[in-house]
PDB file of N, CA and C in Angstrom:
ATOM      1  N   UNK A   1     -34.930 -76.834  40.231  1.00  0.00           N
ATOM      2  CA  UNK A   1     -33.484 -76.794  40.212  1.00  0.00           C
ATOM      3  C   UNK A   1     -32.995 -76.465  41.621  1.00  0.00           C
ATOM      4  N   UNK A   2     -32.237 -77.318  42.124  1.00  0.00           N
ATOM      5  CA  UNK A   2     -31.472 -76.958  43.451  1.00  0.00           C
ATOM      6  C   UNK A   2     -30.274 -76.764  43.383  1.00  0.00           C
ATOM      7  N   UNK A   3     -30.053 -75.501  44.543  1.00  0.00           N
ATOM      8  CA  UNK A   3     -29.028 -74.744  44.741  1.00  0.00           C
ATOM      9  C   UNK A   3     -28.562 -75.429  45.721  1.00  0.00           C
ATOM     10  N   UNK A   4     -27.086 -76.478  45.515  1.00  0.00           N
ATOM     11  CA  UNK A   4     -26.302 -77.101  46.502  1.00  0.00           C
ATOM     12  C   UNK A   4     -25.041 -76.390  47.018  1.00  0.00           C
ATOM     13  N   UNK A   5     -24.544 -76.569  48.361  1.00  0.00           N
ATOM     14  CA  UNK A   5     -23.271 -76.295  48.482  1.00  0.00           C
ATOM     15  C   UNK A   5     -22.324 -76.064  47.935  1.00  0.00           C
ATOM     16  N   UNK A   6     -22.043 -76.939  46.907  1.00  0.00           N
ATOM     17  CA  UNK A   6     -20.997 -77.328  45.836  1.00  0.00           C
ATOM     18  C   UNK A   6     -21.215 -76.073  44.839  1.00  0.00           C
ATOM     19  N   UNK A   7     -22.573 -75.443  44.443  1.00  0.00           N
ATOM     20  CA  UNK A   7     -22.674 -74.926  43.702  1.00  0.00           C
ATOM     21  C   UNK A   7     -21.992 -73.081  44.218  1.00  0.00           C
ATOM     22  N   UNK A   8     -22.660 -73.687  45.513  1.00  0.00           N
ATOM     23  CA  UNK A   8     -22.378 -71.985  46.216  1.00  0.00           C
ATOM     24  C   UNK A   8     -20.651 -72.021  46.039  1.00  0.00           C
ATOM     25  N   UNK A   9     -19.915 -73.238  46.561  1.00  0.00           N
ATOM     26  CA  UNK A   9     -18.742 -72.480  46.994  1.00  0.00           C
ATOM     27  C   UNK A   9     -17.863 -72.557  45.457  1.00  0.00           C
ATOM     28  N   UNK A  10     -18.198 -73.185  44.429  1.00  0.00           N
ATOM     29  CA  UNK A  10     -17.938 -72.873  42.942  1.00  0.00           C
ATOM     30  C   UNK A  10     -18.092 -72.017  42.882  1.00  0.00           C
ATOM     31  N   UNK A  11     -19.622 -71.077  42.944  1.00  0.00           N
ATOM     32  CA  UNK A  11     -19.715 -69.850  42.633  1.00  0.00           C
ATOM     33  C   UNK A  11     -18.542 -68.551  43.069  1.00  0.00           C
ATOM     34  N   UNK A  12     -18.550 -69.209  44.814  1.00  0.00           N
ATOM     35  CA  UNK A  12     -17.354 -68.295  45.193  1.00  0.00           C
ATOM     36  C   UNK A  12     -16.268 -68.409  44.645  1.00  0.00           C
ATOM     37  N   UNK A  13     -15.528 -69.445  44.142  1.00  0.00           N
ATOM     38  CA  UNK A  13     -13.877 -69.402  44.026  1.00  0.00           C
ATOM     39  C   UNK A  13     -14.412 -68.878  42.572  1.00  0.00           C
ATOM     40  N   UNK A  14     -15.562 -68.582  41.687  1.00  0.00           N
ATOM     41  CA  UNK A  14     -15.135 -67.892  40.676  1.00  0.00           C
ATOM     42  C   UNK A  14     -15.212 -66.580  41.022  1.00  0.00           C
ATOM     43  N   UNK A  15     -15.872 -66.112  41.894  1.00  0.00           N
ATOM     44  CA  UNK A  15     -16.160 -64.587  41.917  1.00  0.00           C
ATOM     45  C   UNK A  15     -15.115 -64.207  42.491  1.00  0.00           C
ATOM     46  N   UNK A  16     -14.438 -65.033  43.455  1.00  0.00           N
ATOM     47  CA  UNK A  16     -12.498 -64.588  44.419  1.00  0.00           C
ATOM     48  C   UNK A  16     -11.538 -64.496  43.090  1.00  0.00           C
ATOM     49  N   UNK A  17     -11.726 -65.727  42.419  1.00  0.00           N
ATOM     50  CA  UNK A  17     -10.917 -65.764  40.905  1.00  0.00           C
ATOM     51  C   UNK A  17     -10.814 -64.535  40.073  1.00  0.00           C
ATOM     52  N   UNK A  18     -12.087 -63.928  39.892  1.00  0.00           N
ATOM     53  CA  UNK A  18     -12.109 -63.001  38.827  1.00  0.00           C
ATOM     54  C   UNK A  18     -11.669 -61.931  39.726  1.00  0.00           C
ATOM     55  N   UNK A  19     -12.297 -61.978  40.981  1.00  0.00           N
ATOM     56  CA  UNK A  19     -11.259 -60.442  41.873  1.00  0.00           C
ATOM     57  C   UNK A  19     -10.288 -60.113  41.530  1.00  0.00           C
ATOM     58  N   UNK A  20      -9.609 -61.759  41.800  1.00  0.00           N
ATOM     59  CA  UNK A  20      -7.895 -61.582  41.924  1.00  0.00           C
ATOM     60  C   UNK A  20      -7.386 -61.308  40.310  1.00  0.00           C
ATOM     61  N   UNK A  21      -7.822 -61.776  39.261  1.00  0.00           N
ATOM     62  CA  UNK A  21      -7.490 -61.314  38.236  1.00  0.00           C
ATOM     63  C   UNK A  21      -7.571 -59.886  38.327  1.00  0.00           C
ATOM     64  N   UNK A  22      -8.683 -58.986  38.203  1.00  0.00           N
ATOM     65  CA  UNK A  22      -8.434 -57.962  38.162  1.00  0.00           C
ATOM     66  C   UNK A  22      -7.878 -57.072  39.458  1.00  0.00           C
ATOM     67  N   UNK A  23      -7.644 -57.164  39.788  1.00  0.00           N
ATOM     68  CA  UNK A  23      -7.155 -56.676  41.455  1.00  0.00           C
ATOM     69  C   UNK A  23      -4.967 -56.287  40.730  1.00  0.00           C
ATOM     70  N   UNK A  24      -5.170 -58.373  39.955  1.00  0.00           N
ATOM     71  CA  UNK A  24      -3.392 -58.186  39.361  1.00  0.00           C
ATOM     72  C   UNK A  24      -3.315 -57.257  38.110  1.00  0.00           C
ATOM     73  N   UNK A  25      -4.304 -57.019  37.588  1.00  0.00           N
ATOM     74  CA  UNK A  25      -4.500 -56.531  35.950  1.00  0.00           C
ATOM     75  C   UNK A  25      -4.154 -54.990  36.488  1.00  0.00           C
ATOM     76  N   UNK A  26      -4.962 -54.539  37.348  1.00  0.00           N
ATOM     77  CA  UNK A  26      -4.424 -52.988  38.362  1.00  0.00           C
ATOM     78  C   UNK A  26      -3.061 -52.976  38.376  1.00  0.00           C
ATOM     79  N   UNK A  27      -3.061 -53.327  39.512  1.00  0.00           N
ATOM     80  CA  UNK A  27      -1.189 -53.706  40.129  1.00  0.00           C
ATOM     81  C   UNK A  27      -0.316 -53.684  38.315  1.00  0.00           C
ATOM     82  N   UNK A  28      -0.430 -54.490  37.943  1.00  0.00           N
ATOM     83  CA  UNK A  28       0.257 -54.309  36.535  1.00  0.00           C
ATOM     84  C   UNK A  28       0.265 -53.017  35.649  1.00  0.00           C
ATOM     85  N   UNK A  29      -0.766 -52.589  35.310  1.00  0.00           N
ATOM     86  CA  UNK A  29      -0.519 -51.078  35.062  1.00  0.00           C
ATOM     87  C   UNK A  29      -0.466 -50.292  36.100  1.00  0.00           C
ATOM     88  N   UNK A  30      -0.499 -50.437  36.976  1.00  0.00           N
ATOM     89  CA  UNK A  30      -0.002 -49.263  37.752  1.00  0.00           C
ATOM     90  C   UNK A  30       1.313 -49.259  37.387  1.00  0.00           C
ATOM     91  N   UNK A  31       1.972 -50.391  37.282  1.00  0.00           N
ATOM     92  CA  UNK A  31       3.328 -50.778  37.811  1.00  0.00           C
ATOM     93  C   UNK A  31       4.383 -50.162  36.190  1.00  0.00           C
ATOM     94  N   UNK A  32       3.706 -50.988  35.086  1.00  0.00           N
ATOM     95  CA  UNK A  32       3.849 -49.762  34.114  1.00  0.00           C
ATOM     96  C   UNK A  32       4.288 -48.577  33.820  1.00  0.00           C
ATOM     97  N   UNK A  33       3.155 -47.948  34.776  1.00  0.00           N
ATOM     98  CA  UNK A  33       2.621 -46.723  34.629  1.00  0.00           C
ATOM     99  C   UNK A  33       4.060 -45.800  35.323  1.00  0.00           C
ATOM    100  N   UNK A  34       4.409 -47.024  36.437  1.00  0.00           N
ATOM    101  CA  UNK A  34       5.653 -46.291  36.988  1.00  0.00           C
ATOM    102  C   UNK A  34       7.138 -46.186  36.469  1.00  0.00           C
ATOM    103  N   UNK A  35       7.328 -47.864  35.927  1.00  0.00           N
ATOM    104  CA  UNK A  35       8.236 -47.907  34.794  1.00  0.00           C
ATOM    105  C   UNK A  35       8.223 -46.845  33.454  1.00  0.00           C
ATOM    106  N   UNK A  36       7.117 -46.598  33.242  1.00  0.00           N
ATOM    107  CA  UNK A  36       7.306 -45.519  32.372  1.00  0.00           C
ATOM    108  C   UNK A  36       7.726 -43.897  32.523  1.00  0.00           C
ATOM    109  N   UNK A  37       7.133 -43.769  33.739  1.00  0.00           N
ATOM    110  CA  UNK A  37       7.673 -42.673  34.436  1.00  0.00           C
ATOM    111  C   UNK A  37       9.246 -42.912  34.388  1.00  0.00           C
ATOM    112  N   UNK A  38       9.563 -43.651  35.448  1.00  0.00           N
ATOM    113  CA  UNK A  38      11.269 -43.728  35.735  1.00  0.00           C
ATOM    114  C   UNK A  38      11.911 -44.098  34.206  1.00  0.00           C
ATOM    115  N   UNK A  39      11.360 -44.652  33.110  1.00  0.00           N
ATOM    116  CA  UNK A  39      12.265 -44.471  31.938  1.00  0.00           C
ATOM    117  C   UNK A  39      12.101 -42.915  31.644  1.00  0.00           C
ATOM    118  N   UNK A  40      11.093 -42.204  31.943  1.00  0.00           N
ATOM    119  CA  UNK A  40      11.598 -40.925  30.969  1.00  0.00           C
ATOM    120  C   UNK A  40      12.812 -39.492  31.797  1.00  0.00           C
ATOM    121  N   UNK A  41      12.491 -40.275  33.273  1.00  0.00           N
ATOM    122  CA  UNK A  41      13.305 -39.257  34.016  1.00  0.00           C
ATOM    123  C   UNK A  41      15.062 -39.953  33.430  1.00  0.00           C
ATOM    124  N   UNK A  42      15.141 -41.592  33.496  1.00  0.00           N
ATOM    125  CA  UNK A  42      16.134 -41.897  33.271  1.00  0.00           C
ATOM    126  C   UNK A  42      16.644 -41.529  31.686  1.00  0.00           C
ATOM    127  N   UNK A  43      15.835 -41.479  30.952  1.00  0.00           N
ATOM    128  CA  UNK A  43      16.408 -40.937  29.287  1.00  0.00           C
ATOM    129  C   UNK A  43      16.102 -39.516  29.111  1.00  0.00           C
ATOM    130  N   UNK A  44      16.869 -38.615  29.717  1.00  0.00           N
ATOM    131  CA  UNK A  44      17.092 -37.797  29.288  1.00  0.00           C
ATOM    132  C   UNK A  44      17.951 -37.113  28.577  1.00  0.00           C
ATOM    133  N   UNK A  45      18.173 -35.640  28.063  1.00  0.00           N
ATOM    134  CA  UNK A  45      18.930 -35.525  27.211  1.00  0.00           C
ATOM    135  C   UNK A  45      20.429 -35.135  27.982  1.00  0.00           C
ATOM    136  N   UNK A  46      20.059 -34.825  29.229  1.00  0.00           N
ATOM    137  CA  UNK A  46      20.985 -34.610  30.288  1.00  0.00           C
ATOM    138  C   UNK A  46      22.014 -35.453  30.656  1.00  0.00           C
ATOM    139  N   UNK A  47      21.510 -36.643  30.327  1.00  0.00           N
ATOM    140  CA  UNK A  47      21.598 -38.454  30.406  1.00  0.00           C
ATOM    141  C   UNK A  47      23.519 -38.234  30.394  1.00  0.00           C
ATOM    142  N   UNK A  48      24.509 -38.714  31.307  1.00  0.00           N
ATOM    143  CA  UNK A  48      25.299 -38.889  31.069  1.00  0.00           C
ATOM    144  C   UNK A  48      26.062 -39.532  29.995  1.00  0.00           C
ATOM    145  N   UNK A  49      25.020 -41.052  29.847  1.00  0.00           N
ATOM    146  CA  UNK A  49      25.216 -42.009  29.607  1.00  0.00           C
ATOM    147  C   UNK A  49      25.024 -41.668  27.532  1.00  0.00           C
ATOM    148  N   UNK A  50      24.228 -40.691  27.361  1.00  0.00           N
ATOM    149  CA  UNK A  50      24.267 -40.680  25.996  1.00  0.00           C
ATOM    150  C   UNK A  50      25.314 -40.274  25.102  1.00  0.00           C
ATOM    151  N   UNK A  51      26.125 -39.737  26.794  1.00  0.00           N
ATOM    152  CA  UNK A  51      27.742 -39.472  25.271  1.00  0.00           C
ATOM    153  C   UNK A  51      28.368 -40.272  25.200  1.00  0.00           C
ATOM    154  N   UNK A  52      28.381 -41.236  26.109  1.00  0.00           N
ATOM    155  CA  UNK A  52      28.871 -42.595  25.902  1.00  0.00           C
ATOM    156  C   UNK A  52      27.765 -43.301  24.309  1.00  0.00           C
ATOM    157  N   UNK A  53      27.043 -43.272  23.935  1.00  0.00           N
ATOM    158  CA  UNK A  53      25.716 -43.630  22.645  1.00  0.00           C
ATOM    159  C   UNK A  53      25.909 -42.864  21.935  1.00  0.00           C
ATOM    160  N   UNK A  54      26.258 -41.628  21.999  1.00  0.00           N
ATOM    161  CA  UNK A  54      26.880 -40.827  20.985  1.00  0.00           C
ATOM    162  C   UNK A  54      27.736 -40.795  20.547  1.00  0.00           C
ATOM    163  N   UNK A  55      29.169 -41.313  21.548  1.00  0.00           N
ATOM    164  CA  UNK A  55      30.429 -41.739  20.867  1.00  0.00           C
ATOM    165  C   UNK A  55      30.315 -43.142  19.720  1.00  0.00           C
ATOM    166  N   UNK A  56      29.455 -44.222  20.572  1.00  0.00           N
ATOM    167  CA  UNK A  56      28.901 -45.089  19.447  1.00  0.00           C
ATOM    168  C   UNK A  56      28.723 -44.543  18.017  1.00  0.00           C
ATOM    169  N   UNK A  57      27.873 -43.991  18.225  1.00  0.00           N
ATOM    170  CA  UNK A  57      27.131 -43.287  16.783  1.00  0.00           C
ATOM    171  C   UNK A  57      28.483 -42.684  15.934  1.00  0.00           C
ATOM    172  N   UNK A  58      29.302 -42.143  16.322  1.00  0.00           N
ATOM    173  CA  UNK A  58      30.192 -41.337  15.714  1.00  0.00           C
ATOM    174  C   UNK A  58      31.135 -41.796  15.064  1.00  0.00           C
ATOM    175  N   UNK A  59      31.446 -43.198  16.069  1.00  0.00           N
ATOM    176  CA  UNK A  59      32.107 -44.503  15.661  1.00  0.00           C
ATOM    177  C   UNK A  59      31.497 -44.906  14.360  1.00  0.00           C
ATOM    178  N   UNK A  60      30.563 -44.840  14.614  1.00  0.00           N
ATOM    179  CA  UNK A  60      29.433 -45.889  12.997  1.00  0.00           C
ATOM    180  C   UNK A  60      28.974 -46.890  13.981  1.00  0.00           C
ATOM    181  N   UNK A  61      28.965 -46.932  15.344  1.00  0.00           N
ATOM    182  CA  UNK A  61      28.913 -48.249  15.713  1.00  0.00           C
ATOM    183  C   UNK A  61      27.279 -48.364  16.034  1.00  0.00           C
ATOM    184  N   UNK A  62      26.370 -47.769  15.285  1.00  0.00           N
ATOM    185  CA  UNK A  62      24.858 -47.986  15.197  1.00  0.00           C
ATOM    186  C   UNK A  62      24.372 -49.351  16.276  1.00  0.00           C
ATOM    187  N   UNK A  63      24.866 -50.214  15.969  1.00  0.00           N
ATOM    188  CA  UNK A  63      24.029 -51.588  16.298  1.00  0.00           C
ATOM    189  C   UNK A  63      24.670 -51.766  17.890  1.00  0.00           C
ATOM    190  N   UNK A  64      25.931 -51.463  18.261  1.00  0.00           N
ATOM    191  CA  UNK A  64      26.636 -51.933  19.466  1.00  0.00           C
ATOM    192  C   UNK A  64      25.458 -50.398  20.564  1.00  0.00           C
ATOM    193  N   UNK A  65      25.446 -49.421  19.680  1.00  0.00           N
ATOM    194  CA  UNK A  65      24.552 -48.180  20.754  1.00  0.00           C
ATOM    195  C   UNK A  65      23.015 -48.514  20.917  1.00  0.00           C
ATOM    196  N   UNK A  66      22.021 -49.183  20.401  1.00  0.00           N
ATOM    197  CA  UNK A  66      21.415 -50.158  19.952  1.00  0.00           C
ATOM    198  C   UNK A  66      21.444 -51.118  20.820  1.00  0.00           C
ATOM    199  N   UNK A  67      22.295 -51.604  20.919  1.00  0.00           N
ATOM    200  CA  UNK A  67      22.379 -53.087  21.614  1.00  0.00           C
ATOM    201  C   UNK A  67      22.675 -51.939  23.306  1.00  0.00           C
ATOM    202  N   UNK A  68      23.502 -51.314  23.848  1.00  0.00           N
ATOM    203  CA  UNK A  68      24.096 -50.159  24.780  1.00  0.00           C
ATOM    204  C   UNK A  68      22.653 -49.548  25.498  1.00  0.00           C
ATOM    205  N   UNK A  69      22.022 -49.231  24.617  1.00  0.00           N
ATOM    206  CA  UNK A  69      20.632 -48.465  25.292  1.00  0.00           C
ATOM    207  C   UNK A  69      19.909 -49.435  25.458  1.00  0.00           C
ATOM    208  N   UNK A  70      19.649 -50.505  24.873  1.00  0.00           N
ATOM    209  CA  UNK A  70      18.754 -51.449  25.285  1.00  0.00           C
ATOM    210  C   UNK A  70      19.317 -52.059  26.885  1.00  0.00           C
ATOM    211  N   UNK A  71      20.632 -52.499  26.968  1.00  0.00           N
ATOM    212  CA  UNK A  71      20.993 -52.920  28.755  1.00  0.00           C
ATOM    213  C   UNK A  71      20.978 -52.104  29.543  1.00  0.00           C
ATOM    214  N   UNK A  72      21.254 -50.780  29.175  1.00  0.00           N
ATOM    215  CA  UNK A  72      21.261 -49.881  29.892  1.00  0.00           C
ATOM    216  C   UNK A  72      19.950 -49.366  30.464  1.00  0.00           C
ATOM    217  N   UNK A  73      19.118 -49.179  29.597  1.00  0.00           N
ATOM    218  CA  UNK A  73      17.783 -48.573  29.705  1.00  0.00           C
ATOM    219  C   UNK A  73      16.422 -49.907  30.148  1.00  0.00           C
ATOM    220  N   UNK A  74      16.558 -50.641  29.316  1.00  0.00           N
ATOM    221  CA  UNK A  74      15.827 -51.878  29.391  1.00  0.00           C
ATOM    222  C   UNK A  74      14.810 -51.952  28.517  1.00  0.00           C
ATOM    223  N   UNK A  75      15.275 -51.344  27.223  1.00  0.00           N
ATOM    224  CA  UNK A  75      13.823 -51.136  26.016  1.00  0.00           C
ATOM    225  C   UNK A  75      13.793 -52.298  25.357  1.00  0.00           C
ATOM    226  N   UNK A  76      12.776 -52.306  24.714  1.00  0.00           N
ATOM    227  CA  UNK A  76      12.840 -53.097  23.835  1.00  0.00           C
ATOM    228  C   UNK A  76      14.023 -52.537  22.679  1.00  0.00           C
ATOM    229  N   UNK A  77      14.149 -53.783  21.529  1.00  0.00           N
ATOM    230  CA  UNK A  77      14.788 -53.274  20.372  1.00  0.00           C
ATOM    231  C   UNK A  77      14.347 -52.251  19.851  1.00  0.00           C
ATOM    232  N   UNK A  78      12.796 -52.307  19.238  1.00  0.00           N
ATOM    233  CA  UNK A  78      12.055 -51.014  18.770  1.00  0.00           C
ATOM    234  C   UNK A  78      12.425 -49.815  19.269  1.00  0.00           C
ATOM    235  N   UNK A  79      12.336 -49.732  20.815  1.00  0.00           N
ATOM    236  CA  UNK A  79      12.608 -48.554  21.652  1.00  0.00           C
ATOM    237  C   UNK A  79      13.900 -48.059  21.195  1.00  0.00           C
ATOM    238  N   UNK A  80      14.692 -48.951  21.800  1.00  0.00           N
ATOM    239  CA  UNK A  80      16.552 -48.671  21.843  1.00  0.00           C
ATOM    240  C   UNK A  80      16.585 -48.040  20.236  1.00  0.00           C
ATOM    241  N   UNK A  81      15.496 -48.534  18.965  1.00  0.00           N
ATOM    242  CA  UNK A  81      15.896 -48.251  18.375  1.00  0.00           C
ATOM    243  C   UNK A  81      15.514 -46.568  17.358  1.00  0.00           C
ATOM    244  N   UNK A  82      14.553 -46.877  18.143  1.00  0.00           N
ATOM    245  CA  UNK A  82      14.098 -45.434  18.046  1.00  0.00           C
ATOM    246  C   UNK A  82      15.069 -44.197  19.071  1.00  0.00           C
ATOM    247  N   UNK A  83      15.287 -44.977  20.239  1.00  0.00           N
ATOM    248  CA  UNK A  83      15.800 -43.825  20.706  1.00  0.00           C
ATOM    249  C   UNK A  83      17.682 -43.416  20.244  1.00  0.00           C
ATOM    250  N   UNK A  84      18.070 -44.577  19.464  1.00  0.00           N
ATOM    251  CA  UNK A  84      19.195 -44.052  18.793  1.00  0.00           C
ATOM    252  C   UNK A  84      19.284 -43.181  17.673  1.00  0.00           C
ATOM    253  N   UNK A  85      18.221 -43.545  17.519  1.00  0.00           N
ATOM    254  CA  UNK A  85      17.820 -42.560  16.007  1.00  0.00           C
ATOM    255  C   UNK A  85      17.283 -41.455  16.750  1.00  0.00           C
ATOM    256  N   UNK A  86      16.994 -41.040  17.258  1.00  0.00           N
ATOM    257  CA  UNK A  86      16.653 -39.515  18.044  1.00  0.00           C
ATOM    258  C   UNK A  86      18.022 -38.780  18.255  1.00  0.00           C
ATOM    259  N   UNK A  87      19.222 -39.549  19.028  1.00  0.00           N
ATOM    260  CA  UNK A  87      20.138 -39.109  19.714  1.00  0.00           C
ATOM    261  C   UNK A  87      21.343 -39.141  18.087  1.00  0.00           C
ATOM    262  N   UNK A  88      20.880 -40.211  16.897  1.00  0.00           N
ATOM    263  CA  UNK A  88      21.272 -39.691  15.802  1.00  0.00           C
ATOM    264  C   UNK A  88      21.219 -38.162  15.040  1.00  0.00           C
ATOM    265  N   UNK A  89      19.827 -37.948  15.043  1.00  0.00           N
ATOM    266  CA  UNK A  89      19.739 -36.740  14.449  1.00  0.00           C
ATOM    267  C   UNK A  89      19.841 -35.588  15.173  1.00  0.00           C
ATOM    268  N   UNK A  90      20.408 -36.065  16.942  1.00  0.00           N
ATOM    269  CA  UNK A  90      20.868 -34.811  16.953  1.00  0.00           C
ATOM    270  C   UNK A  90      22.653 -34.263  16.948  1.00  0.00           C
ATOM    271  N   UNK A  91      23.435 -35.833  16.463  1.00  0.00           N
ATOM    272  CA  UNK A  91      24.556 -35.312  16.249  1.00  0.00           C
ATOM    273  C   UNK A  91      24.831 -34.366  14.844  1.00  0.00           C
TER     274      UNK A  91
END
């Protein structure tokens, strides 16, 4: 069996390939890792912005505070919707 050129520099662009995959797979959770940070400094209970989500709530207006924390914050629905229901039970 011979080992040609072709074979070597295949070999390389897979072994550069799989670098760069994981090299981005890093970078991505790191990056995460930071977004998650800056959401929890940004949702706090200190949060200006929750008496504005709390007036929602008080309203009845569930779905518009919901829909409010999600642009504001950038959660998912799940999130936004969990975190209205937090800021529910503590009116």
């Amino acid at each position: 069996m011979e080992f040609s050129i072709l074979d070597a520099l295949i070999l390389f662009i897979c072994a550069y390939l799989l670098f760069t995959v994981f090299d981005l797979s890093n970078r991505v959770k790191d990056m995460q890792s930071t977004l998650k940070q800056m959401t929890k400094q940004i949702i706090s209970p200190d949060n200006p912005i929750n008496n504005e989500l709390k007036q929602l709530l008080k309203e009845g207006s569930d779905v518009k505070a919901v829909k409010r924390a999600r642009e504001l914050f950038g959660l998912s629905l799940v999130e936004a919707k969990q975190y209205i229901d937090k800021l529910k039970s503590e009116i």
